[in-house]
PDB file of N, CA and C in Angstrom:
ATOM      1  N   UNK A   1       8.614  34.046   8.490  1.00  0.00           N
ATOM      2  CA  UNK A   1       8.502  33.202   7.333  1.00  0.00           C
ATOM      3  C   UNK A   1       9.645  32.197   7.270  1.00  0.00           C
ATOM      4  N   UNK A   2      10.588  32.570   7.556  1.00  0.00           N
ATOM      5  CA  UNK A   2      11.725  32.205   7.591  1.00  0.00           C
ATOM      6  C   UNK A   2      11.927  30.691   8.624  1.00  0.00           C
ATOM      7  N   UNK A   3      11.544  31.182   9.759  1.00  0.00           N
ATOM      8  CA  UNK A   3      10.957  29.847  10.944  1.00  0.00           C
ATOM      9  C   UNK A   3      10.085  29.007  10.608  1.00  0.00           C
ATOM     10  N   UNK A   4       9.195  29.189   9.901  1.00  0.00           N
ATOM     11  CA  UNK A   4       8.109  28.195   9.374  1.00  0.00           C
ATOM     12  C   UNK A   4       8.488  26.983   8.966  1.00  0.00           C
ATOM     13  N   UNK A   5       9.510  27.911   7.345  1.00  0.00           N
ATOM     14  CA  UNK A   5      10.173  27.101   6.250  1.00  0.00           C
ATOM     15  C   UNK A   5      11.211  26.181   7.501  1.00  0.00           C
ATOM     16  N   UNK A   6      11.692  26.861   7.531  1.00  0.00           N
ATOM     17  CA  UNK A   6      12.364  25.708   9.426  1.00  0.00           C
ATOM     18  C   UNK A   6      11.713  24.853   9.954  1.00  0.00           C
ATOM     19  N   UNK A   7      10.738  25.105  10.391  1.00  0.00           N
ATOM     20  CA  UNK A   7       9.956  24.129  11.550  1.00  0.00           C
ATOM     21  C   UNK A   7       9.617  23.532  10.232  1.00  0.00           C
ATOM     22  N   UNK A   8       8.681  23.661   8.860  1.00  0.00           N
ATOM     23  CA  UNK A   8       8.441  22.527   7.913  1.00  0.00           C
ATOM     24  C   UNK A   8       9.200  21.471   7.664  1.00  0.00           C
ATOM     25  N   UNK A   9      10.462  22.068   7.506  1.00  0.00           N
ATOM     26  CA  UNK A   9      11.635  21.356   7.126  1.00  0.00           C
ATOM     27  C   UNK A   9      12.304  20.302   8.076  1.00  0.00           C
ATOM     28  N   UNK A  10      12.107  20.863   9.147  1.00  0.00           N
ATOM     29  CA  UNK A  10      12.509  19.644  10.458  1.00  0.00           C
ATOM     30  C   UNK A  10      11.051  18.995  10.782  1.00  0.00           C
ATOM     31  N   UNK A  11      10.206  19.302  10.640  1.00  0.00           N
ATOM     32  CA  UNK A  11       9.008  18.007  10.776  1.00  0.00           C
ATOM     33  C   UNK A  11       9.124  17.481   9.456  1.00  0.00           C
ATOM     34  N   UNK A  12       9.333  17.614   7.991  1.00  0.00           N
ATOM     35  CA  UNK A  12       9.463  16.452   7.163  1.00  0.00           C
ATOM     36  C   UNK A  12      10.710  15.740   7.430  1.00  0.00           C
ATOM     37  N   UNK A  13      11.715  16.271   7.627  1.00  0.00           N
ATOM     38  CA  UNK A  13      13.083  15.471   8.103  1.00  0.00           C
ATOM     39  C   UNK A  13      12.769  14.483   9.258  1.00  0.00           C
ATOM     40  N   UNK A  14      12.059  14.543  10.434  1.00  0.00           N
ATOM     41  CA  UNK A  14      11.538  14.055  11.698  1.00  0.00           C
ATOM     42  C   UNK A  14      10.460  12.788  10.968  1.00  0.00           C
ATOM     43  N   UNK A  15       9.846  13.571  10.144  1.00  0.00           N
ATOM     44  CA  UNK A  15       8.656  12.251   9.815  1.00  0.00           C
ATOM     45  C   UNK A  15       9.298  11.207   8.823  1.00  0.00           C
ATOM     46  N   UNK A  16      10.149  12.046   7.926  1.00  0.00           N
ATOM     47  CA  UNK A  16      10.830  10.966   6.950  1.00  0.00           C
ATOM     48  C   UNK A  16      11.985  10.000   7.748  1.00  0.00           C
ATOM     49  N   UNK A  17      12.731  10.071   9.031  1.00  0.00           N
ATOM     50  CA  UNK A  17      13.565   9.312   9.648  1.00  0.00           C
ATOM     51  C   UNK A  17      12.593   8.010  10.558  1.00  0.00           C
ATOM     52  N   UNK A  18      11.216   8.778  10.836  1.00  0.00           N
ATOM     53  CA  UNK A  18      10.594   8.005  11.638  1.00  0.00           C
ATOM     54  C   UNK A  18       9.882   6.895  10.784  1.00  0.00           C
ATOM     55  N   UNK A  19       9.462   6.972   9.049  1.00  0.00           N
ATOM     56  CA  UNK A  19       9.384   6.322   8.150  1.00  0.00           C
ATOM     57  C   UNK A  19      10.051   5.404   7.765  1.00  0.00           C
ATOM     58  N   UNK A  20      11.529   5.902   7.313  1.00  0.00           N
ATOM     59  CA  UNK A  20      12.077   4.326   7.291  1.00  0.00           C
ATOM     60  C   UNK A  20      12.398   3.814   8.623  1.00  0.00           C
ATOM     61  N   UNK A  21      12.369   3.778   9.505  1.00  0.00           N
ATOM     62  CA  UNK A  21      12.435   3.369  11.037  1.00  0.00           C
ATOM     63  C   UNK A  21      11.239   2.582  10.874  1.00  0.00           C
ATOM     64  N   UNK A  22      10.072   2.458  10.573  1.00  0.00           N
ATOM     65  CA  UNK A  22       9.190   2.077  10.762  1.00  0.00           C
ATOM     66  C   UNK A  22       9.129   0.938   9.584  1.00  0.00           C
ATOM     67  N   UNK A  23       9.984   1.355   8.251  1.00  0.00           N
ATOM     68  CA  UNK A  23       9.832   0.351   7.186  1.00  0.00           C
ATOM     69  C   UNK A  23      11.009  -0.533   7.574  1.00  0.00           C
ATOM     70  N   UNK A  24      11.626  -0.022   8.390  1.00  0.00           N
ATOM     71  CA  UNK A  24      12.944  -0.874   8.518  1.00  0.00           C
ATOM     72  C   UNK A  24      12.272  -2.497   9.659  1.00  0.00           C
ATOM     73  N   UNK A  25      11.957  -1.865  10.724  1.00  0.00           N
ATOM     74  CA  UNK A  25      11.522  -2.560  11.135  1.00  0.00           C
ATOM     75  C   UNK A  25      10.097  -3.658  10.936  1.00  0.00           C
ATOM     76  N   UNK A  26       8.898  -3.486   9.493  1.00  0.00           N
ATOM     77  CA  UNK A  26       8.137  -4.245   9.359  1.00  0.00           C
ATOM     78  C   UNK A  26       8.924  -4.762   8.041  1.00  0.00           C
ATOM     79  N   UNK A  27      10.091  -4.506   7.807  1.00  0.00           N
ATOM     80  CA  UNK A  27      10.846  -5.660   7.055  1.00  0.00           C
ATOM     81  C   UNK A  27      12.023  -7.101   8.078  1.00  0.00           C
ATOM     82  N   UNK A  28      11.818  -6.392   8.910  1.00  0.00           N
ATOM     83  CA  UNK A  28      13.235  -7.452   9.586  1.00  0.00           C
ATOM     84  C   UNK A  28      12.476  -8.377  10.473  1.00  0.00           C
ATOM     85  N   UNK A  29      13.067  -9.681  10.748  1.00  0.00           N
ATOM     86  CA  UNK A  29      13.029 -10.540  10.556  1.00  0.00           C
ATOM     87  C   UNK A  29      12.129 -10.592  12.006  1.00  0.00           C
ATOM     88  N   UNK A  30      11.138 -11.603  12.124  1.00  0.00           N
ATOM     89  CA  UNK A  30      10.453 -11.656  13.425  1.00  0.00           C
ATOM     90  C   UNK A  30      11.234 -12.034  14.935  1.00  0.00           C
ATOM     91  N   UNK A  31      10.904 -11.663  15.953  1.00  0.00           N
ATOM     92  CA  UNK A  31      11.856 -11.403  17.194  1.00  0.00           C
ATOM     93  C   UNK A  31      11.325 -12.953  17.545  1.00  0.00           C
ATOM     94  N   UNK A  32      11.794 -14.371  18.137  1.00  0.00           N
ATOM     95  CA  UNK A  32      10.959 -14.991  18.824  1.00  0.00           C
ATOM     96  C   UNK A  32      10.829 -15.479  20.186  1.00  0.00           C
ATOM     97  N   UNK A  33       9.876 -15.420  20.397  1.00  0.00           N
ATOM     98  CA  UNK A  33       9.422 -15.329  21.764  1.00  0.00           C
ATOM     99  C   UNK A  33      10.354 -16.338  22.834  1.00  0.00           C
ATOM    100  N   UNK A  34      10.298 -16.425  23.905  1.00  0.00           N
ATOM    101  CA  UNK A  34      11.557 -17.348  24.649  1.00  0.00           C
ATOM    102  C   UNK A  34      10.483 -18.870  25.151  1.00  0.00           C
ATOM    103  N   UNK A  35      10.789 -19.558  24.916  1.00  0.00           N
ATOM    104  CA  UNK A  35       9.675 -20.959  25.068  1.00  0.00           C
ATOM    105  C   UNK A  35       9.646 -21.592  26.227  1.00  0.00           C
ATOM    106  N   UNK A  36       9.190 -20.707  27.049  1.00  0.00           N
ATOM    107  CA  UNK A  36       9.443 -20.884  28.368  1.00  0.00           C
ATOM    108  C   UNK A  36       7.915 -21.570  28.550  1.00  0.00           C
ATOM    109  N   UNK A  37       8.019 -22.678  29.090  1.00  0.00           N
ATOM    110  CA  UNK A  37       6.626 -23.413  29.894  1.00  0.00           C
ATOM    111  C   UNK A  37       6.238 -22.858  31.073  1.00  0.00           C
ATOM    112  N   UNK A  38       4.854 -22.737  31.513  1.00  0.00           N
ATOM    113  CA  UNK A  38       4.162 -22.197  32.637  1.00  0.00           C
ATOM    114  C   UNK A  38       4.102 -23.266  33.823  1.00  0.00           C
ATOM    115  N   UNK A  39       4.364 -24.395  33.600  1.00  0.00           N
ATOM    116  CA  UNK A  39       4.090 -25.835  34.197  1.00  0.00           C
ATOM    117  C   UNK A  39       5.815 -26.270  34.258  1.00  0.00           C
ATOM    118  N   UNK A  40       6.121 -27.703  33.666  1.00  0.00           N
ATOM    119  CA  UNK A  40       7.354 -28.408  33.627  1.00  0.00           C
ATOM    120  C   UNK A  40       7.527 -28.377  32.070  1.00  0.00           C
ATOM    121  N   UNK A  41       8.714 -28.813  32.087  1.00  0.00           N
ATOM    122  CA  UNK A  41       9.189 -29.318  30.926  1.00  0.00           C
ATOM    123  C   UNK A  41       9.480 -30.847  30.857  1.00  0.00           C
ATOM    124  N   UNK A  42       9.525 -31.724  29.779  1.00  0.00           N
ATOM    125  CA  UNK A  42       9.666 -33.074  29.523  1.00  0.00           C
ATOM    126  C   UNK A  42      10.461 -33.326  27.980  1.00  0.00           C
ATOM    127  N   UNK A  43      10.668 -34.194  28.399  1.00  0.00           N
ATOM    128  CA  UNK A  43      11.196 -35.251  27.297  1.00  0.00           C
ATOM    129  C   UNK A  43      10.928 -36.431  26.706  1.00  0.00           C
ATOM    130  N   UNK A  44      11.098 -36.295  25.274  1.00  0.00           N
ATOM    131  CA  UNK A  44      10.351 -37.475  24.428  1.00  0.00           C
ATOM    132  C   UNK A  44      11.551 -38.736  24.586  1.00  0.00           C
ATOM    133  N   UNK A  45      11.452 -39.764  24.968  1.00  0.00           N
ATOM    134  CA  UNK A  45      11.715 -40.814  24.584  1.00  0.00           C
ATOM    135  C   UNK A  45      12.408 -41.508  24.175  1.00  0.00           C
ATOM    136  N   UNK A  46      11.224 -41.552  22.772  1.00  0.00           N
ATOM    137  CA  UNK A  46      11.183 -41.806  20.530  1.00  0.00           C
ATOM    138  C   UNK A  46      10.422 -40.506  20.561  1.00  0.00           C
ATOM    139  N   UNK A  47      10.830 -40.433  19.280  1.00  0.00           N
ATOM    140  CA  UNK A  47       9.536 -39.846  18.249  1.00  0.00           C
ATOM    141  C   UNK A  47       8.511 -39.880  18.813  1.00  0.00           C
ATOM    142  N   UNK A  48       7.529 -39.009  18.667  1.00  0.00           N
ATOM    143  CA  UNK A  48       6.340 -39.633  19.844  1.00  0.00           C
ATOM    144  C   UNK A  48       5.439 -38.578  18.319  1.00  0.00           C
ATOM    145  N   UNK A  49       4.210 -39.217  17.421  1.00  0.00           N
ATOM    146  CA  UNK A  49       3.250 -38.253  16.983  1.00  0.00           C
ATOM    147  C   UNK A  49       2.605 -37.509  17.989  1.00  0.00           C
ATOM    148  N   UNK A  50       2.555 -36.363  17.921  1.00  0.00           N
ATOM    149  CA  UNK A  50       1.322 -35.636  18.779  1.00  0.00           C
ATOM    150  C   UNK A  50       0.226 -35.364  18.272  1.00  0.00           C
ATOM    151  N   UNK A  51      -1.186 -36.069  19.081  1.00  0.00           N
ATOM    152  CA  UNK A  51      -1.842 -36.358  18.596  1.00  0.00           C
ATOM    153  C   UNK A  51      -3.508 -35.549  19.057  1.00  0.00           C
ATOM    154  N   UNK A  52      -4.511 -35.256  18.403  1.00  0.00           N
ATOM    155  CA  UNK A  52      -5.768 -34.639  18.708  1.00  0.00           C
ATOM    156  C   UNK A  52      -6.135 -34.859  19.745  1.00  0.00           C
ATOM    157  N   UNK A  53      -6.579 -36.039  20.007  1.00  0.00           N
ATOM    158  CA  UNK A  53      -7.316 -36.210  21.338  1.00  0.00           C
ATOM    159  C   UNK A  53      -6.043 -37.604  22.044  1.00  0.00           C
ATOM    160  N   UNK A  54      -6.940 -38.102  22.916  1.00  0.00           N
ATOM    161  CA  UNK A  54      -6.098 -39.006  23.794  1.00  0.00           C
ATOM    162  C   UNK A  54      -6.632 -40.684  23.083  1.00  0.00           C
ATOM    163  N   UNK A  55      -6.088 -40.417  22.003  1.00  0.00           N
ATOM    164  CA  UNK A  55      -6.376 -41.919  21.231  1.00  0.00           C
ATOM    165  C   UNK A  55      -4.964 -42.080  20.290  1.00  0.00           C
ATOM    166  N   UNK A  56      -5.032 -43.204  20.015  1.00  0.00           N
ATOM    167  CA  UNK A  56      -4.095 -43.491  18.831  1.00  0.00           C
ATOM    168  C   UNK A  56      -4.545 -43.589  17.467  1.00  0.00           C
ATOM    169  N   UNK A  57      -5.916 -43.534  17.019  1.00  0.00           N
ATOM    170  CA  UNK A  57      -6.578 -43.144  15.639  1.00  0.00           C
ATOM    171  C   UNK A  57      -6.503 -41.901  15.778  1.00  0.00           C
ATOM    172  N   UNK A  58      -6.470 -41.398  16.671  1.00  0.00           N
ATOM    173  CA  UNK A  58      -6.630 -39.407  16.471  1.00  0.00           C
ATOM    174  C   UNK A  58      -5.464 -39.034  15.627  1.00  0.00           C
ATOM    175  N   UNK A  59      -5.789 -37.960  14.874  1.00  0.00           N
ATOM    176  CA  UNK A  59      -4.975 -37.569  13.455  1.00  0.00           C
ATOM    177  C   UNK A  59      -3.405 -36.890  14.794  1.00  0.00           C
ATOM    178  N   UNK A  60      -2.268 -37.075  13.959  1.00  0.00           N
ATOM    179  CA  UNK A  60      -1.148 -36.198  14.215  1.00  0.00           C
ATOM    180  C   UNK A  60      -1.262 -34.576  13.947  1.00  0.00           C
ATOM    181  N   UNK A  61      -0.888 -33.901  14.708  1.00  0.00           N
ATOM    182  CA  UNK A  61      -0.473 -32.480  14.400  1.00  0.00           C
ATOM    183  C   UNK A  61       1.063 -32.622  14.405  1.00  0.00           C
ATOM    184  N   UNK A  62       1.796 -33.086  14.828  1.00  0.00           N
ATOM    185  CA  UNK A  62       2.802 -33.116  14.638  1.00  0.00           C
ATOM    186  C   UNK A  62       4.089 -33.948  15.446  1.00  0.00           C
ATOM    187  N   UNK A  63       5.293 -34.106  14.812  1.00  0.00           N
ATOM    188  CA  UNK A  63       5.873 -35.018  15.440  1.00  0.00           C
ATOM    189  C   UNK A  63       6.599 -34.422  16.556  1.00  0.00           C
ATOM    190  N   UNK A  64       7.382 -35.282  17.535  1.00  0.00           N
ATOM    191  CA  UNK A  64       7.838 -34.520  18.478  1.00  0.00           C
ATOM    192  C   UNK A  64       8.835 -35.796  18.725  1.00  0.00           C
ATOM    193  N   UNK A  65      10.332 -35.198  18.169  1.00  0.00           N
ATOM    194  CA  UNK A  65      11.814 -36.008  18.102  1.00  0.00           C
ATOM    195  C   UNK A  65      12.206 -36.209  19.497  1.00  0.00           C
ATOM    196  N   UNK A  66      12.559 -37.711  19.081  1.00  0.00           N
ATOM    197  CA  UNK A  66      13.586 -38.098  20.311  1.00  0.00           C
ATOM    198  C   UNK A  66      14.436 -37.208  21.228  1.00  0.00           C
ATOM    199  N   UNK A  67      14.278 -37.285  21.894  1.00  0.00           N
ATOM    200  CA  UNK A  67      14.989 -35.983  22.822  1.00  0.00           C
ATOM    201  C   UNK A  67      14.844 -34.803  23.744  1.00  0.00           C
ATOM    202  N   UNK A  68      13.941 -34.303  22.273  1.00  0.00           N
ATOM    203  CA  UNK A  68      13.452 -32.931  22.646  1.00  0.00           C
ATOM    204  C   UNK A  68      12.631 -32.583  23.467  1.00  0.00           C
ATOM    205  N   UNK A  69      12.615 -31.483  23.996  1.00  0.00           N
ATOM    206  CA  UNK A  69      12.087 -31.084  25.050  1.00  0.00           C
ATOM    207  C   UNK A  69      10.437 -30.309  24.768  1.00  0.00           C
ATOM    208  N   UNK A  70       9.597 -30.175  25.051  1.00  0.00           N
ATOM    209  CA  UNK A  70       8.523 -29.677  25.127  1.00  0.00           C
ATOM    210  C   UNK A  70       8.025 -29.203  26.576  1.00  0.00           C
ATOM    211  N   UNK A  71       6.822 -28.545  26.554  1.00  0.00           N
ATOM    212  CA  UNK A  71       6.145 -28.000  27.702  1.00  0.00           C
ATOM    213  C   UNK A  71       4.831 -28.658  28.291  1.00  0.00           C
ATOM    214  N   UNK A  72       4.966 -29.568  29.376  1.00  0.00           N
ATOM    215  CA  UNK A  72       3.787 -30.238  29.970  1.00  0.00           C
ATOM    216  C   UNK A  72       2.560 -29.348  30.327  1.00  0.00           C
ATOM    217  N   UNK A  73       1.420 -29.485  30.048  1.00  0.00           N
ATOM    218  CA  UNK A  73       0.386 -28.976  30.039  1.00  0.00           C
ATOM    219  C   UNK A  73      -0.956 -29.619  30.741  1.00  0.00           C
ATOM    220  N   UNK A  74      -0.765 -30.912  31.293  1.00  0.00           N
ATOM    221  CA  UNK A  74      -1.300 -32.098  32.072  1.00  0.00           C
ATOM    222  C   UNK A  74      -1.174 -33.174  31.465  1.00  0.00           C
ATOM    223  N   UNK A  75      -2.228 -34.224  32.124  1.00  0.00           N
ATOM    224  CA  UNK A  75      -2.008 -35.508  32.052  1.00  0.00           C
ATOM    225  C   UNK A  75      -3.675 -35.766  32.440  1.00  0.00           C
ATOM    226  N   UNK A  76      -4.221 -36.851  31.456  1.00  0.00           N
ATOM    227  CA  UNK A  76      -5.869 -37.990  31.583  1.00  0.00           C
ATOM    228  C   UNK A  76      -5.017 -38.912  31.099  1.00  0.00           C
ATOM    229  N   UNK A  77      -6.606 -39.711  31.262  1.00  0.00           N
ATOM    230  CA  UNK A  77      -6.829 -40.898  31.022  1.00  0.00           C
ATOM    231  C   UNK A  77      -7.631 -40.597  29.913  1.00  0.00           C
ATOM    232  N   UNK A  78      -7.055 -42.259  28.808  1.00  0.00           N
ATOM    233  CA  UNK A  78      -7.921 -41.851  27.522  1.00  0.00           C
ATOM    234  C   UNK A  78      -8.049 -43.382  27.112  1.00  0.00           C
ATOM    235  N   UNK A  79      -7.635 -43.705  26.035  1.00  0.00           N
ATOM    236  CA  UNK A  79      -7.673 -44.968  25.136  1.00  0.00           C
ATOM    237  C   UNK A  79      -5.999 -46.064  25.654  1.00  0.00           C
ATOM    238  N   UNK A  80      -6.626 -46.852  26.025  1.00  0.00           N
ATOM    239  CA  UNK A  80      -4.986 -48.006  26.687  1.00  0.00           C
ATOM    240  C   UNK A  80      -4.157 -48.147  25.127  1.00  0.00           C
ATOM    241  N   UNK A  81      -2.970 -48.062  25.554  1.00  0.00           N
ATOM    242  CA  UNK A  81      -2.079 -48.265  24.441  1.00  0.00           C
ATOM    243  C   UNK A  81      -0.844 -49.042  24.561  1.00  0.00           C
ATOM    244  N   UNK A  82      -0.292 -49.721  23.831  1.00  0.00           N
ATOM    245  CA  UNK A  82       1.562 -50.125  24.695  1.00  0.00           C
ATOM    246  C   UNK A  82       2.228 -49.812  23.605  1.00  0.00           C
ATOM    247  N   UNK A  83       3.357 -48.536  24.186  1.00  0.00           N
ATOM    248  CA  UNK A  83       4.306 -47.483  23.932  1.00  0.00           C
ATOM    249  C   UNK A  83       5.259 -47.925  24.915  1.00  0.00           C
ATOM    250  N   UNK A  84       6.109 -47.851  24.134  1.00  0.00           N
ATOM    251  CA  UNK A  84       7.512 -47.156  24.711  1.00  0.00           C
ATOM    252  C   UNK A  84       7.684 -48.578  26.101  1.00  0.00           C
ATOM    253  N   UNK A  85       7.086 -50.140  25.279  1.00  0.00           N
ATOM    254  CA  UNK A  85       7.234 -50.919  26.321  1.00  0.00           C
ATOM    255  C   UNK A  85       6.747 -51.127  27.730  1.00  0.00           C
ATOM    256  N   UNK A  86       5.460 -50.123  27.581  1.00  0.00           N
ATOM    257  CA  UNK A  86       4.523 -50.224  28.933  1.00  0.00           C
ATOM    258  C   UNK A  86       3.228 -50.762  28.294  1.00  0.00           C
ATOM    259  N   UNK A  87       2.001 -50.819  28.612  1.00  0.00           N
ATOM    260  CA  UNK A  87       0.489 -50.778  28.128  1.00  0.00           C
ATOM    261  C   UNK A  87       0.043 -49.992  29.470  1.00  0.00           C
ATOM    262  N   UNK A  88      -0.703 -48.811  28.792  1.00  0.00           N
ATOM    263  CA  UNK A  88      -0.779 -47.677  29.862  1.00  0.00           C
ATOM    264  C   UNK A  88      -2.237 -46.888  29.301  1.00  0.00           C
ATOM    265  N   UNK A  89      -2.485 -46.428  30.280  1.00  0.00           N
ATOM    266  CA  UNK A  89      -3.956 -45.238  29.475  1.00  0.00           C
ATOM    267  C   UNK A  89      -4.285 -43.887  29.724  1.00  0.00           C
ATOM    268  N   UNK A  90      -2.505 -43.551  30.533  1.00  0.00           N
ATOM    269  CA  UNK A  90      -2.273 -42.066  30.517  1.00  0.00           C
ATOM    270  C   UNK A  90      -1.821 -41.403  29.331  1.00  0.00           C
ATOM    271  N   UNK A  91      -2.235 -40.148  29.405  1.00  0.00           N
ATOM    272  CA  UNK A  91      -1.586 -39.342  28.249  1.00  0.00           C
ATOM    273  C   UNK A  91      -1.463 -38.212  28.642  1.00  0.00           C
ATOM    274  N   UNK A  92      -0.025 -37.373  28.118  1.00  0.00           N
ATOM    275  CA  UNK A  92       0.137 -36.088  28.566  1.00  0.00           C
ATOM    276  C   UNK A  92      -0.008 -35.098  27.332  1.00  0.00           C
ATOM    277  N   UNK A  93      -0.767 -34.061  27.817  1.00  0.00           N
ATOM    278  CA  UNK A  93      -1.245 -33.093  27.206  1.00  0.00           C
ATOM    279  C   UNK A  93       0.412 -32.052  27.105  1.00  0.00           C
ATOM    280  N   UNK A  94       0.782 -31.751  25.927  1.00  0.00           N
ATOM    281  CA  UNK A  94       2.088 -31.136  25.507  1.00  0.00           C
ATOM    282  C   UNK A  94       2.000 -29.679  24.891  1.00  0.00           C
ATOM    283  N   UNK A  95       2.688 -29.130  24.422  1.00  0.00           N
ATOM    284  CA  UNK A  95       3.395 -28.013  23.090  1.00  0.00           C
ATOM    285  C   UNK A  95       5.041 -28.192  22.989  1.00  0.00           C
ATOM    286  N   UNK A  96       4.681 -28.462  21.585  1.00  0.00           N
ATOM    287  CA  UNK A  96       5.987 -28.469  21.203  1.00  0.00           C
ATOM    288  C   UNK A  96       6.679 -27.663  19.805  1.00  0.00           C
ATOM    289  N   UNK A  97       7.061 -26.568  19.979  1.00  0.00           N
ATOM    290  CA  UNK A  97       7.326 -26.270  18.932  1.00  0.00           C
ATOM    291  C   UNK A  97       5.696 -25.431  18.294  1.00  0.00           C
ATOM    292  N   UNK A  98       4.961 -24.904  19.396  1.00  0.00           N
ATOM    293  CA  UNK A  98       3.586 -24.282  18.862  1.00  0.00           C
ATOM    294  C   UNK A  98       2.607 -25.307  18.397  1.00  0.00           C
ATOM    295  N   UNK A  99       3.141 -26.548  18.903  1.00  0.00           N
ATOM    296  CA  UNK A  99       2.244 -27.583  18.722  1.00  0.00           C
ATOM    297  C   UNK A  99       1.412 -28.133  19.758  1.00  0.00           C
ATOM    298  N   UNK A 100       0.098 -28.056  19.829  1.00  0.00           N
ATOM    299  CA  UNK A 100      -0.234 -28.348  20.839  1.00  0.00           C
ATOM    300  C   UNK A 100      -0.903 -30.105  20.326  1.00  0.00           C
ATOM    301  N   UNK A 101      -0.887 -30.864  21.835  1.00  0.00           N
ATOM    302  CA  UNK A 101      -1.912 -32.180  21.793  1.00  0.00           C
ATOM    303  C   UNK A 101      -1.533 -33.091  22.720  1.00  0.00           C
ATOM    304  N   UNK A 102      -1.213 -34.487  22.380  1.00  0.00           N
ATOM    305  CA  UNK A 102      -1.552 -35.202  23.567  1.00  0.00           C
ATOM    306  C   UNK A 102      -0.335 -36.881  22.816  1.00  0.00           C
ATOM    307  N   UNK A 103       0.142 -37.048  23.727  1.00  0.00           N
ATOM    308  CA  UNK A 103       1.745 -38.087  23.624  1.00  0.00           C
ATOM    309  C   UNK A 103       1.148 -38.935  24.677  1.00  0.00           C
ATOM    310  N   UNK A 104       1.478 -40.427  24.580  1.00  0.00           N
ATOM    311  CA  UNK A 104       1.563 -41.059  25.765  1.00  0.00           C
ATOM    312  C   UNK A 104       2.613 -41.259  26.447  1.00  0.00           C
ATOM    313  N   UNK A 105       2.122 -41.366  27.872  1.00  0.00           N
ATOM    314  CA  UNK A 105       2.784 -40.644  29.314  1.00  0.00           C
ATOM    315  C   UNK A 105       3.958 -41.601  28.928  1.00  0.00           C
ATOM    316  N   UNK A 106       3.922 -43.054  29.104  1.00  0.00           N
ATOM    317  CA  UNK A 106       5.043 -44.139  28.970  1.00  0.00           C
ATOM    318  C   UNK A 106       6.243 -43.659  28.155  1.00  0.00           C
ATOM    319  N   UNK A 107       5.972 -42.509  27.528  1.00  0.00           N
ATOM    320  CA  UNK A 107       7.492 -42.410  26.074  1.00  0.00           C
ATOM    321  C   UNK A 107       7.655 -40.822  26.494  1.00  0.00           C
ATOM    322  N   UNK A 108       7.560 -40.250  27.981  1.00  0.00           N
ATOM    323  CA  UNK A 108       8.087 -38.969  28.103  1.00  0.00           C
ATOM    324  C   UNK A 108       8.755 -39.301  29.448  1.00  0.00           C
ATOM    325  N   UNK A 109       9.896 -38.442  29.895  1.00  0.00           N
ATOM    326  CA  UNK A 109      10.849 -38.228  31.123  1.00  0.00           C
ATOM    327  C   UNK A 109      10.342 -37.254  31.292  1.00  0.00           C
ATOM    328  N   UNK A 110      10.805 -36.939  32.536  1.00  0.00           N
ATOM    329  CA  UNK A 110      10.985 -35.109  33.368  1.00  0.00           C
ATOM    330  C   UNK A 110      12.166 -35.052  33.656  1.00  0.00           C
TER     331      UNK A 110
END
C-alpha cells in the first residue's frame, strides 16, 4: 500500500513537471527559422514593390528596401518596364521577408 501511495505520488510529481514544461514552452516566444535560400540570394537596388504577377498594375504584397537581401526564386519575361534606368521585360521571381512575388530584374544585384 505503501508503494502505490509512492508510485502515485511520483507519477503526479512526473506529470505535473512535464505540465508546466509544456505550458512553459506554448508560452515562449516563437523560435525563427534561419532564411536560408534554396537558389541565390540578391539585392534590391531601391525600394523595389513586390508585386503579383510580372506587371506593374499588379497589386504589391509588399515592399522590399534598398539593400536588402532576399531569396531568388527565378526569372520570365512579362510586361516591358523602365526601372532602375534600364527599359527591360525581365522579372525576378523573389521572397522576402515571407513575401513572395515578382521585382524587376534591372533594380536587383547578386
Amino acid at each position: 500500500m505503501i508503494r502505490n501511495r509512492i508510485a502515485t505520488a511520483a507519477a503526479v510529481a512526473a506529470l505535473a513537471v512535464a505540465s508546466i514544461g509544456l505550458t512553459a514552452s506554448a508560452n515562449a516566444a516563437p523560435v525563427k527559422a534561419s532564411a536560408k535560400c534554396s537558389l541565390d540570394t540578391l539585392k534590391a537596388k531601391e525600394t523595389l514593390r513586390i508585386r503579383k504577377s510580372r506587371n506593374t498594375s499588379s497589386p504589391a504584397v509588399a515592399l522590399f528596401p534598398k539593400g536588402k537581401t532576399g531569396c531568388f526564386l527565378g526569372g520570365m519575361e512579362g510586361q516591358k518596364y523602365k526601372r532602375c534606368g534600364k527599359t527591360y521585360d525581365m522579372w525576378t521571381e523573389v521572397t522576402y521577408r515571407g513575401n513572395h512575388g515578382w521585382v524587376p530584374e534591372t533594380c536587383i544585384s547578386w
